[in-house]
Protein backbone atom coordinates (compact mmCIF):
# COMPACT_ATOMS: atom_id res chain seq x y z
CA UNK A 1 9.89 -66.33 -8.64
CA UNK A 2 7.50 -63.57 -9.37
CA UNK A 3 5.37 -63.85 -12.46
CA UNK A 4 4.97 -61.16 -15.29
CA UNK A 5 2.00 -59.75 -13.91
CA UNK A 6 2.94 -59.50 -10.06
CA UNK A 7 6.38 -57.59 -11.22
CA UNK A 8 4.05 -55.30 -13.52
CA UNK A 9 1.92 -54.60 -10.04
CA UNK A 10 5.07 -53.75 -8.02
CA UNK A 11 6.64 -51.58 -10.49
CA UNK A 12 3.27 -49.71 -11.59
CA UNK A 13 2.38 -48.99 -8.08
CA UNK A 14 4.89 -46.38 -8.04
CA UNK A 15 5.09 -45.80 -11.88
CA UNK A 16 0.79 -45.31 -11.82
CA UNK A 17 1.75 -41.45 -10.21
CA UNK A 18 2.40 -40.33 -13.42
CA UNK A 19 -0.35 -41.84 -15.28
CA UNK A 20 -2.80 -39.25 -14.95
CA UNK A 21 -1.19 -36.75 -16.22
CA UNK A 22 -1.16 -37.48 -19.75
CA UNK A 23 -4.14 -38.35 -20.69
CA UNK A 24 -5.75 -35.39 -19.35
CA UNK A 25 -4.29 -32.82 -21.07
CA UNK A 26 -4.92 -35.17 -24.98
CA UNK A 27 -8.66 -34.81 -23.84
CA UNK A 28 -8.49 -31.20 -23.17
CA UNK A 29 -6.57 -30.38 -26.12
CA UNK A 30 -9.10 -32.59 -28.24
CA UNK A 31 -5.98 -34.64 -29.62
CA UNK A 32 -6.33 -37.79 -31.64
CA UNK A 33 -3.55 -39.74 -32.44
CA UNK A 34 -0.47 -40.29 -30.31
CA UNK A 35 2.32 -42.49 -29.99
CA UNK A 36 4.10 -44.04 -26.51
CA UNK A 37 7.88 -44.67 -26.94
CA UNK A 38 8.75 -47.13 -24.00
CA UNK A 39 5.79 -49.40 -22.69
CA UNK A 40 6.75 -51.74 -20.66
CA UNK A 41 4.45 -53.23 -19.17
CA UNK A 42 1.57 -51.34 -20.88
CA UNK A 43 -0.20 -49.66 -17.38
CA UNK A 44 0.45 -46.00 -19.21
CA UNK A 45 -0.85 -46.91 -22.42
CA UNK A 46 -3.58 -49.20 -21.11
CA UNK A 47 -4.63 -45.61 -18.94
CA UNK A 48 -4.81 -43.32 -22.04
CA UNK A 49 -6.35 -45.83 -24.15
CA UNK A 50 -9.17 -46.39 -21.18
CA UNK A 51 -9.87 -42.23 -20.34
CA UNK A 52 -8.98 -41.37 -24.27
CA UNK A 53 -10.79 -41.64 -27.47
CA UNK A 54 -7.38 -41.57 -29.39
CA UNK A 55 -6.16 -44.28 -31.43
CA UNK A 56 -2.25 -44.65 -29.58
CA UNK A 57 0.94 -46.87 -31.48
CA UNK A 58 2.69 -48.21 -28.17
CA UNK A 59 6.12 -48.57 -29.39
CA UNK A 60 8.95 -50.45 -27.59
CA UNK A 61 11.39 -52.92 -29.30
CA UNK A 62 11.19 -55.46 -26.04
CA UNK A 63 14.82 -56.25 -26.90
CA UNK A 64 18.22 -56.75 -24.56
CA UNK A 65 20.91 -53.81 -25.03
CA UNK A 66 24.02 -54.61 -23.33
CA UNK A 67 25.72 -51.29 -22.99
CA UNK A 68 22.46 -50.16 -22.03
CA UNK A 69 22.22 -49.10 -17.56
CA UNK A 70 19.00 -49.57 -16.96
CA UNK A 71 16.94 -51.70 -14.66
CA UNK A 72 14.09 -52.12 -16.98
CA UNK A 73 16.86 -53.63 -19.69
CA UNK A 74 15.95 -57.64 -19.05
CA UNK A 75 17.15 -60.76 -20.41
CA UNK A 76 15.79 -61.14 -23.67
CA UNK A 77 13.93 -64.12 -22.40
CA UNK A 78 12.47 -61.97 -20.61
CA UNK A 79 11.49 -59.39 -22.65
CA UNK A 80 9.53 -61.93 -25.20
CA UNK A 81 7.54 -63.04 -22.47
CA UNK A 82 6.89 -59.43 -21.23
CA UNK A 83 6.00 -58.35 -24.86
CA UNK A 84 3.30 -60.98 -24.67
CA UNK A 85 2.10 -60.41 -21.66
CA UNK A 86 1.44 -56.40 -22.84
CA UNK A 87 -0.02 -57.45 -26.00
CA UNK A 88 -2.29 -59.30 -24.48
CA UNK A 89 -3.21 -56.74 -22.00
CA UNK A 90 -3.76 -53.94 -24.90
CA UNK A 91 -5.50 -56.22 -27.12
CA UNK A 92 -9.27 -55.08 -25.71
CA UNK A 93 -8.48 -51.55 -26.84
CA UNK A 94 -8.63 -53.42 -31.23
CA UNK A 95 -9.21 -50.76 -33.50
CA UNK A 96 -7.85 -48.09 -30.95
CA UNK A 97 -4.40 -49.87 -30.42
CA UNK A 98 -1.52 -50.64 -32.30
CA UNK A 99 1.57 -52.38 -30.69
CA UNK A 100 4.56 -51.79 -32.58
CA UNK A 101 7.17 -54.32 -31.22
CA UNK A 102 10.01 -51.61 -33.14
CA UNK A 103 13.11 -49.37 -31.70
CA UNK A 104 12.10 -45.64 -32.48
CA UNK A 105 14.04 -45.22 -34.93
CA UNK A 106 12.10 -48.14 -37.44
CA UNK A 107 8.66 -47.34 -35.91
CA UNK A 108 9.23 -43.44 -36.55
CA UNK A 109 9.41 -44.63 -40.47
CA UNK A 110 6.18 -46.39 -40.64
CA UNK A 111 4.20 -43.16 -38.97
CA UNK A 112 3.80 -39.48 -40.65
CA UNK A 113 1.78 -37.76 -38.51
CA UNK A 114 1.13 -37.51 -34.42
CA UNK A 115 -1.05 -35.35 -32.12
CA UNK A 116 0.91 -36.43 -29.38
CA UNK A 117 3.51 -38.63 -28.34
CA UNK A 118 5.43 -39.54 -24.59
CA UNK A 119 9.15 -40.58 -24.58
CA UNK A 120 9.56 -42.97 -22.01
CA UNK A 121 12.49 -45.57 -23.23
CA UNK A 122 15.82 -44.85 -23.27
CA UNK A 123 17.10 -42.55 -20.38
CA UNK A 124 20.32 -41.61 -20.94
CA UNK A 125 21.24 -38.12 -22.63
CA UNK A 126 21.54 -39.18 -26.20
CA UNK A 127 18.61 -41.40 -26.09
CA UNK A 128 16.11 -38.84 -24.86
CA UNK A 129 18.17 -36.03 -27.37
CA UNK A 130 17.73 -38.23 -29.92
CA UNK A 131 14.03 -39.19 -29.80
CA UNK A 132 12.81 -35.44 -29.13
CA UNK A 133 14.84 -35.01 -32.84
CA UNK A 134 13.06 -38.24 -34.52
CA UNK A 135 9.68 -37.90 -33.85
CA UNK A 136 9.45 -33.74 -33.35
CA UNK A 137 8.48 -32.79 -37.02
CA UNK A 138 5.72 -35.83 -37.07
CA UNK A 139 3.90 -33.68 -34.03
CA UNK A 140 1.33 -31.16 -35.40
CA UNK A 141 1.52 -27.35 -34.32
CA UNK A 142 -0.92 -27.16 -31.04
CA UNK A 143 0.60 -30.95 -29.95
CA UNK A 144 2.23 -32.49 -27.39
CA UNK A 145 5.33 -33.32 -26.49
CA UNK A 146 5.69 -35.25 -23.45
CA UNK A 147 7.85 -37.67 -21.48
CA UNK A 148 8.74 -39.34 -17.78
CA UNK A 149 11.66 -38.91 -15.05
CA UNK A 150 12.34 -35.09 -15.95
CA UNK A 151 13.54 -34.84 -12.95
CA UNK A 152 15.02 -38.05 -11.52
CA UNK A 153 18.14 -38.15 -9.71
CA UNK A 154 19.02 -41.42 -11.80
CA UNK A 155 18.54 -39.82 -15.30
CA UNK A 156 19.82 -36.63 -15.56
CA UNK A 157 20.46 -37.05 -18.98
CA UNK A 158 16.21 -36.55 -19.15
CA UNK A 159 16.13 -33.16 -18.30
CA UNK A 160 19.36 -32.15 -19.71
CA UNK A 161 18.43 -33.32 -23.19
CA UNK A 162 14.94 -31.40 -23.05
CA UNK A 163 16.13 -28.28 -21.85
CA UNK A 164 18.08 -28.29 -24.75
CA UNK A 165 16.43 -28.82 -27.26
CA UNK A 166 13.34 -26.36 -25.89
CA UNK A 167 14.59 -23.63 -24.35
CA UNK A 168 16.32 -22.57 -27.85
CA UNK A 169 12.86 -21.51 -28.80
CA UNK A 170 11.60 -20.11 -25.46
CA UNK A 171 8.96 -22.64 -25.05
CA UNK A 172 7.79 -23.17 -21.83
CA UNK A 173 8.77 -26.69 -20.17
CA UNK A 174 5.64 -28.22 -18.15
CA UNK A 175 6.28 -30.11 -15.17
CA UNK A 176 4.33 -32.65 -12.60
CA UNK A 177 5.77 -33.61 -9.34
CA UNK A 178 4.86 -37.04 -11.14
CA UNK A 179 8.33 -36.47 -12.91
CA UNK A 180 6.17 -36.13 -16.29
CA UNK A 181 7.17 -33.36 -18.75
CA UNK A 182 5.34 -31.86 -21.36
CA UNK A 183 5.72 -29.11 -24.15
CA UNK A 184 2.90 -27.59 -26.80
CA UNK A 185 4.92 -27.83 -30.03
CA UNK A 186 4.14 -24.59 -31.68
CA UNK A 187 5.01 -23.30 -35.58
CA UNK A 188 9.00 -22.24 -35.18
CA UNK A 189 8.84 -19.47 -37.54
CA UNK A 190 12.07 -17.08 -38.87
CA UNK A 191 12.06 -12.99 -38.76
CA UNK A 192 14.31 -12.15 -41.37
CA UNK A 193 16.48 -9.09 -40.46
CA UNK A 194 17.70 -6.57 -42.74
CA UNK A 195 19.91 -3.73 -41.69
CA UNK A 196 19.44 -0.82 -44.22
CA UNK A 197 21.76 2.03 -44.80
CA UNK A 198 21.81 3.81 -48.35
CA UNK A 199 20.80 0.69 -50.39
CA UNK A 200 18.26 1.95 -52.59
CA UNK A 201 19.87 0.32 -55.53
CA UNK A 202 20.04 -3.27 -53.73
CA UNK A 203 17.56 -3.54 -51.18
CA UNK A 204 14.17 -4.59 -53.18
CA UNK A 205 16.45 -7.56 -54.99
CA UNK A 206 17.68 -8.95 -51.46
CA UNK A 207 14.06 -8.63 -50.28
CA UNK A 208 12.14 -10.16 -53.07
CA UNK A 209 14.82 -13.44 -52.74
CA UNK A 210 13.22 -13.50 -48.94
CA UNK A 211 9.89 -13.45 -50.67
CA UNK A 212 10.43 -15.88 -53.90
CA UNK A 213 11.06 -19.20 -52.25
CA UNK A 214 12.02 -18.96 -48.93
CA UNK A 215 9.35 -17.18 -46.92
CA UNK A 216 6.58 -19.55 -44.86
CA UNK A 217 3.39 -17.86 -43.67
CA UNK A 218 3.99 -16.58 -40.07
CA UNK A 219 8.00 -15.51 -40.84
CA UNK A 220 8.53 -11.91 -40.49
CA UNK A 221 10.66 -9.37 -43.05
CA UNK A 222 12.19 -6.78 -40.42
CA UNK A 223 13.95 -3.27 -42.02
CA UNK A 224 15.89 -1.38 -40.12
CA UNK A 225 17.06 1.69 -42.15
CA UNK A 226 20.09 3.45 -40.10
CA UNK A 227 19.04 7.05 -41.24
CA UNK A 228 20.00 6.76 -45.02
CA UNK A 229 20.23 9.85 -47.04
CA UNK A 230 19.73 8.29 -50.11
CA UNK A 231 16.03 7.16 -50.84
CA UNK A 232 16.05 3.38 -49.32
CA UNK A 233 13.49 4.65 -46.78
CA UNK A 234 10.85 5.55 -49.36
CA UNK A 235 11.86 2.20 -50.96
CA UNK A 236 10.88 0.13 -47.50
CA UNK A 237 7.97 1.59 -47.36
CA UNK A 238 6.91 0.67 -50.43
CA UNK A 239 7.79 -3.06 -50.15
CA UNK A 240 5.99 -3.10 -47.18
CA UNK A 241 3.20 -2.42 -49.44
CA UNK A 242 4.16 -5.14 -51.61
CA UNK A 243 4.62 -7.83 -49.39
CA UNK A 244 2.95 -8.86 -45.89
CA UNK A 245 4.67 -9.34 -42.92
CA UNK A 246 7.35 -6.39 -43.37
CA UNK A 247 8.24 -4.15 -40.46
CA UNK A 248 10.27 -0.62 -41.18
CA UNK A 249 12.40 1.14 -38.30
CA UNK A 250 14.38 4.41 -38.68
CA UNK A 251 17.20 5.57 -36.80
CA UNK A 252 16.87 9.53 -35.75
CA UNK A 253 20.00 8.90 -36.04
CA UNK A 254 23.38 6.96 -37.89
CA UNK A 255 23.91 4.23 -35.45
CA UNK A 256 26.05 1.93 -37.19
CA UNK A 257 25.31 -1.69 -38.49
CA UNK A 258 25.74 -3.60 -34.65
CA UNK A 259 22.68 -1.37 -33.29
CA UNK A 260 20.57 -1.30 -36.66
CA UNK A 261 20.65 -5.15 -36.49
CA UNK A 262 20.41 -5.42 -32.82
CA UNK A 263 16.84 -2.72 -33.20
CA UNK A 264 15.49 -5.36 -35.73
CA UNK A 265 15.88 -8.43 -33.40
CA UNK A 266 14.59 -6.73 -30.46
CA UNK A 267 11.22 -6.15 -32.65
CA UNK A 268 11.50 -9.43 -34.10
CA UNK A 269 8.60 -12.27 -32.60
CA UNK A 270 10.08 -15.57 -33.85
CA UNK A 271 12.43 -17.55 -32.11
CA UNK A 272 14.93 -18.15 -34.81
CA UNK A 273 16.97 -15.18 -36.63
CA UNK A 274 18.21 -15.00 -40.26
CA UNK A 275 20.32 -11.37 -41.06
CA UNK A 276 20.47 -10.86 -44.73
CA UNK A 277 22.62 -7.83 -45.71
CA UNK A 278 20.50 -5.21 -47.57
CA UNK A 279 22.75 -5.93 -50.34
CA UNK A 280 23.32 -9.60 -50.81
CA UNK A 281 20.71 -12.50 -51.82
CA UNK A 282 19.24 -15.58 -50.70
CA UNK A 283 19.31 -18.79 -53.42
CA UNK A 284 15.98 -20.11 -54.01
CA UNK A 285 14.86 -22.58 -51.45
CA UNK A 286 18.14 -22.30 -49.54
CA UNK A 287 16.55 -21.31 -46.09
CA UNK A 288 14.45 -24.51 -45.62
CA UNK A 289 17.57 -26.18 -45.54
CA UNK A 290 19.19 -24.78 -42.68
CA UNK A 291 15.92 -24.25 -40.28
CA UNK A 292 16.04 -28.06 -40.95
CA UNK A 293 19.80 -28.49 -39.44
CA UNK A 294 19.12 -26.17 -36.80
CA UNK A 295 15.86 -28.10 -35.49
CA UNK A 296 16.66 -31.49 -35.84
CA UNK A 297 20.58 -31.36 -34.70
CA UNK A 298 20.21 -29.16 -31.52
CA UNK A 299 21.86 -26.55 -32.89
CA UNK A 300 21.46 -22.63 -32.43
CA UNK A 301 23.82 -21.02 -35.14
CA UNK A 302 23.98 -22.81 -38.54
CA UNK A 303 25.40 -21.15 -41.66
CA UNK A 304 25.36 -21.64 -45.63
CA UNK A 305 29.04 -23.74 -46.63
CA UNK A 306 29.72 -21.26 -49.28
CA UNK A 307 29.39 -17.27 -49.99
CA UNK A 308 29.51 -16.85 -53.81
CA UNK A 309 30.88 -13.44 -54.97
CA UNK A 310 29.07 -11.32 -57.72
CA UNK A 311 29.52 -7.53 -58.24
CA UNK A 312 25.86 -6.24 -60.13
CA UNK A 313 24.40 -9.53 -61.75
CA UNK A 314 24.49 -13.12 -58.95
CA UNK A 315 24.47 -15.29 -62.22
CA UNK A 316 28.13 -13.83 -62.73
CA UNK A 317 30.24 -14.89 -60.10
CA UNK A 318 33.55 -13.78 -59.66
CA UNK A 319 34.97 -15.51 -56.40
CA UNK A 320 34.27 -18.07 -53.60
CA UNK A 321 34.39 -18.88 -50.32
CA UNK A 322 33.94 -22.29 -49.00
CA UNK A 323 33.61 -23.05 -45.47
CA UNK A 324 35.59 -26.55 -45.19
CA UNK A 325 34.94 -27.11 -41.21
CA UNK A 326 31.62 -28.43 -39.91
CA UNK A 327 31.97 -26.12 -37.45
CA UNK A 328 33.97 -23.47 -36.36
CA UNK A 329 34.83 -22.84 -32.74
CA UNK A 330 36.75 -20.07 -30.41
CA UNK A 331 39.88 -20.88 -32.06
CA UNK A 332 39.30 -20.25 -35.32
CA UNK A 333 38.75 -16.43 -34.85
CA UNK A 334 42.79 -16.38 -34.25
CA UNK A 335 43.08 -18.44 -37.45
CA UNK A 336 41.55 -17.31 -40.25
CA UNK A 337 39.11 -14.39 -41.60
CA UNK A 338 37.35 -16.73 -43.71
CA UNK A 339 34.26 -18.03 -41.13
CA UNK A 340 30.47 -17.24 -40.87
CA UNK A 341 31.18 -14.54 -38.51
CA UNK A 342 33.18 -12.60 -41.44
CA UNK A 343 29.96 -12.24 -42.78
CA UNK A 344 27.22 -12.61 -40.36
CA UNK A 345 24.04 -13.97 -43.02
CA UNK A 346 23.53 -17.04 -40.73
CA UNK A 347 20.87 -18.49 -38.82
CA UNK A 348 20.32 -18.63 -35.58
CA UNK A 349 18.03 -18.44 -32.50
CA UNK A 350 16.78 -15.49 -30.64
CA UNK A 351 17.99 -17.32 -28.04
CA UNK A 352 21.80 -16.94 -28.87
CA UNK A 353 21.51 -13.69 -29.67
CA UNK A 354 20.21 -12.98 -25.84
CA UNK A 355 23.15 -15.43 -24.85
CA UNK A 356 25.95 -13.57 -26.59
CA UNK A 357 24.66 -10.15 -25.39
CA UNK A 358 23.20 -8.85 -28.68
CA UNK A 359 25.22 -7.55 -31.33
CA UNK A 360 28.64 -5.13 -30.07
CA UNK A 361 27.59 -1.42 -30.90
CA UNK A 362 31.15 0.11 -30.58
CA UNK A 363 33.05 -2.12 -33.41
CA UNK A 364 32.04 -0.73 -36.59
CA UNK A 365 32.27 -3.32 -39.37
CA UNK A 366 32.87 -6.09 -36.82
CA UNK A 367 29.44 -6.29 -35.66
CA UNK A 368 29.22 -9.35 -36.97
CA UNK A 369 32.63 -10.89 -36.09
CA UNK A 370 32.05 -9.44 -32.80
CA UNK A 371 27.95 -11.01 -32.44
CA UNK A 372 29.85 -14.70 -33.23
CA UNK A 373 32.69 -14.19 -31.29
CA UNK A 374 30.39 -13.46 -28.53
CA UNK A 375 28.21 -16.81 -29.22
CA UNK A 376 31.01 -19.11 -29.08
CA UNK A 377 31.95 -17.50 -25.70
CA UNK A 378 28.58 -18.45 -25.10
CA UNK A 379 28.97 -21.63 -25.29
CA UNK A 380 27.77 -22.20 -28.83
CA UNK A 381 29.11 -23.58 -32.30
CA UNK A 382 28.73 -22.20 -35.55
CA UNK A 383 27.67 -25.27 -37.59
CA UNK A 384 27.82 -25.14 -41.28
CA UNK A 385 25.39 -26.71 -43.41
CA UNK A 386 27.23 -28.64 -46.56
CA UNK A 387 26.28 -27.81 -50.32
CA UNK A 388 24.59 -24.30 -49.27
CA UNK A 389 25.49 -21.24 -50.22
CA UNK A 390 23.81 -17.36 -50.57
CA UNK A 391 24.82 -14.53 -52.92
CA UNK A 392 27.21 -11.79 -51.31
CA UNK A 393 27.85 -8.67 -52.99
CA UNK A 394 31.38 -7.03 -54.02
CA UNK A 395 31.27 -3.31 -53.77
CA UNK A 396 34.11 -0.40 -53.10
CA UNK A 397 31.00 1.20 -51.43
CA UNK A 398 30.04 -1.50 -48.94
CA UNK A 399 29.56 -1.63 -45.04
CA UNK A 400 32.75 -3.10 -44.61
CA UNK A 401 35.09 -1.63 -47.27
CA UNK A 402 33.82 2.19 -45.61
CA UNK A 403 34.34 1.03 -42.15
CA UNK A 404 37.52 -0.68 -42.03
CA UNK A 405 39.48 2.28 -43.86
CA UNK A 406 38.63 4.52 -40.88
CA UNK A 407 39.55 2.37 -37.50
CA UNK A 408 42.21 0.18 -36.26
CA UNK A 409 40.29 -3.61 -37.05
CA UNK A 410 43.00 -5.03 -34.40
CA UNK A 411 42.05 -3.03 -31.60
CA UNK A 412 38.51 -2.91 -32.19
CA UNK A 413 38.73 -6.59 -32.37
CA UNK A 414 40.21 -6.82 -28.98
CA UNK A 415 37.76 -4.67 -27.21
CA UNK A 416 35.60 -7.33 -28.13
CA UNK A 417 37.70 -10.03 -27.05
CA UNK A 418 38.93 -8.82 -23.67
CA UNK A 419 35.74 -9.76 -21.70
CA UNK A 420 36.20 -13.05 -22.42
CA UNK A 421 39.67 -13.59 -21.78
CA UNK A 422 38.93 -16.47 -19.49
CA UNK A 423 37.71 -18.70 -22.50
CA UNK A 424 41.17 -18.14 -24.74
CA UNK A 425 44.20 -20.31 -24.07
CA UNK A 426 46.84 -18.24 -22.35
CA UNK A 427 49.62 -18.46 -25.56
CA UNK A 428 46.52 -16.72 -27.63
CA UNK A 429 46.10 -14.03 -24.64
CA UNK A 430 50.09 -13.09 -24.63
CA UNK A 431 50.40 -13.16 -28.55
CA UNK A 432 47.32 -10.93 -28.97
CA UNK A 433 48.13 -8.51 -26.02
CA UNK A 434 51.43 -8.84 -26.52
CA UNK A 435 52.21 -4.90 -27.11
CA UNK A 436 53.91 -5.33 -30.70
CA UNK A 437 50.81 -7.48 -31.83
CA UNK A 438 47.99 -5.59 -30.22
CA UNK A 439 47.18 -3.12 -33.23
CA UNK A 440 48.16 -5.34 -35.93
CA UNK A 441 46.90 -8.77 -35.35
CA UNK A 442 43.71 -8.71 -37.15
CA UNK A 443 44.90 -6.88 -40.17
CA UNK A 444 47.96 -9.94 -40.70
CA UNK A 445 45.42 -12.20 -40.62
CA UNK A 446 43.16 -10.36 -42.78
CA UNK A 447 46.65 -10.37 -45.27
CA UNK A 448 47.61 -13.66 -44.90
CA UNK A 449 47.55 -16.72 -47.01
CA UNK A 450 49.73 -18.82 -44.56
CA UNK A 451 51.71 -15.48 -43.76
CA UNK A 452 54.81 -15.72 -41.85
CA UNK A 453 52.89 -14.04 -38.89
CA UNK A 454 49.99 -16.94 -39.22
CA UNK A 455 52.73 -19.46 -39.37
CA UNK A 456 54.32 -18.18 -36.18
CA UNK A 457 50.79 -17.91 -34.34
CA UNK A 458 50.05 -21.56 -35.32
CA UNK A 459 53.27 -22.64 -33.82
CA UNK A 460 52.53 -21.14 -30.63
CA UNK A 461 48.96 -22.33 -29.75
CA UNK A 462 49.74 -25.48 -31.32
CA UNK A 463 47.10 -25.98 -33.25
């Protein structure tokens, strides 16, 4: 039987390609502390300690899971004599070392703050998903992110899980033949857009609730005005004064709400997206909140729960909606009105917005319900974040109260629907295009409270 040591020799012979990867790039970047998550046998930690001047936590719990595949997953026998064995090995490195015998999820409460850290334990999906969510807000902007087997045929989970959670922000994904990953954490900042048509009386009070609480040096205030004839260009301007970090575009031309918001994302720099109607306002503190959702729970679209209703003053609030689903899906837009979409003041990635094909240009007031429509058909849910909620304006005048007076909402509706007929269950495709239904489905569920026609829909998709 082979000892602790000769097994560590076989396995790090092949496991020793990816050990110089690492440690190069901590002394180029001048990094200083950094954790391992997975040791083993200590040969990768032992490597960075040795060609490093950074003090490293090697953190692995050295503990038997039974539903866990993995041929590294030993008796626990085992594992206490392997634990000794690697303690004993890092124990030269004193001051520089610290050993955490700990699952990732108890070490990553004893430590605050990393330069660096490689995820090398658990391989499956939700175990790589999981620690790039833990430990990513302890890395500093300008760190590393790192980790093994990116690539290897065994753990696809590994690369899945990364590409995830990355390529939301359009970060680029390092990769070694080694099968080592690695990603510079940068500063994920927001670029607040704010279509603008005719809002002189509204727009500085939806800016300044950008401004009050919820802006973070590097965000972004972007003002589109969509050739207003009132004076809300003169008023941009003028807050751009005020404020830093504003950008004003005009339309030579009316273009409509879809192509004023899509001209303010395509100017935008930050990966992730919040639209604020140039009439409606942010509560204080509110946006923290769901850049913290999005981040940490892999998710591209999250929304506030709740849309309070004021007319002229937010502290009088006349009405409510309350989102009561964690998240809404491609069903729902056959259900009810009364989603994020109906609104569109959500966050979300830059990334979804180049997934769903920007905002629809050709739907009037539906911009919106279009843009989310066309996420979930991406692929996507709109997650809602519990207790939130934003300020949202009542006025005969509005966007939406102009818009939908002039056009048929049920077939603009479908135009946005019909390139994605594949996604939709066939009963939804033959109610909606169904030729007595086609120009009046949206407007009976804009009507109904449990309507007869809502009642019969339900009944048909069985939902």
């Amino acid at each position: 039987m082979k000892t602790i040591k000769e097994k560590s020799q076989i396995a790090e012979k092949e496991w020793s390609k990816a050990y110089d990867v690492l440690w190069k790039i901590v002394n180029k970047k001048q990094l200083k502390v950094g954790a391992e998550i997975g040791v083993a046998y200590g040969g990768h930690s032992k490597k960075i300690l040795e060609k490093t001047k950074a003090f490293l936590f090697s953190i692995d719990p050295y503990k038997n899971f039974e539903s866990y595949d993995d041929p590294m997953n030993i008796s626990q026998k085992k594992f206490d004599q392997l634990y000794k064995f690697t303690k004993k090995r890092l124990a030269k490195f004193k001051n520089r070392s610290n050993l955490l015998r700990l699952t990732s999820i108890k070490a990553a409460k004893k430590i605050d703050k990393l330069d660096f850290i490689y995820i090398d334990a658990n391989h499956s999906y939700d175990g790589v998903k999981n620690d790039i969510a833990l430990w990513f807000n302890k890395i500093k902007a300008g760190g590393i992110i790192a980790g093994h087997d990116y690539n290897h045929p065994n753990f696809p989970g590994v690369r899945r899980a990364v590409d995830e959670f990355f390529n939301r922000f359009g970060w680029k994904i390092n990769y070694h033949q080694s099968g080592v990953w690695w990603v510079e954490k940068k500063k994920i900042n927001i670029s607040f857009i704010v279509p603008a048509f005719n809002c002189a009386d509204t727009l500085a009070e939806t800016v300044s609730s950008i401004y009050l609480t919820n802006f973070e040096d590097g965000d972004e205030v972007i003002i589109v005005d969509d050739m207003s004839t009132d004076k809300t260009l003169e008023l941009a301007a003028n807050l751009k004064k005020k404020y830093k970090n504003i950008k004003v575009f005009r339309h030579k031309i009316n273009k409509g709400g879809g192509a004023a918001r899509n001209t303010a994302v395509e100017n935008s720099q930050n990966p992730l997206i919040f639209c604020l109607d140039s009439d409606n306002i942010l509560a204080n503190k509110s946006i923290e909140k769901l850049k913290k959702s999005l981040i940490n729970n892999y998710r591209e679209v999250v929304s506030f729960d709740e849309l309070k209703f004021f007319q002229k003053n937010k502290n009088n609030i006349t009405h409510s909606w309350k989102f009561n689903k964690e998240s809404y899906d491609i069903n729902d837009f056959f259900i009810t009105y009364r989603h994020p979409s109906a609104s569109g003041n959500y966050l979300y990635t830059k990334n979804s917005w180049l997934k769903a094909g920007r905002y629809p240009e050709d739907v009037q007031a539906l911009d919106t319900w279009g843009f989310g429509f066309r996420q979930i058909a991406s692929d996507l849910k709109i997650y809602v974040l519990k207790d939130s909620f934003y300020f949202h304006r009542v006025s005969t005048n509005s966007y939406w109260n102009r818009e939908s007076k002039k056009n048929n909402l049920s077939l603009l509706a479908t135009t946005v629907i019909l390139p994605h007929l594949d996604r939709l269950d066939k009963k939804i495709i033959s109610n909606i295009l169904n030729t007595k239904n086609v120009d009046k489905w949206f407007n009976e569920i804009e009507k109904s409270k449990r309507s007869k026609f809502i009642n019969s829909f339900l009944e048909k998709i069985k939902i």
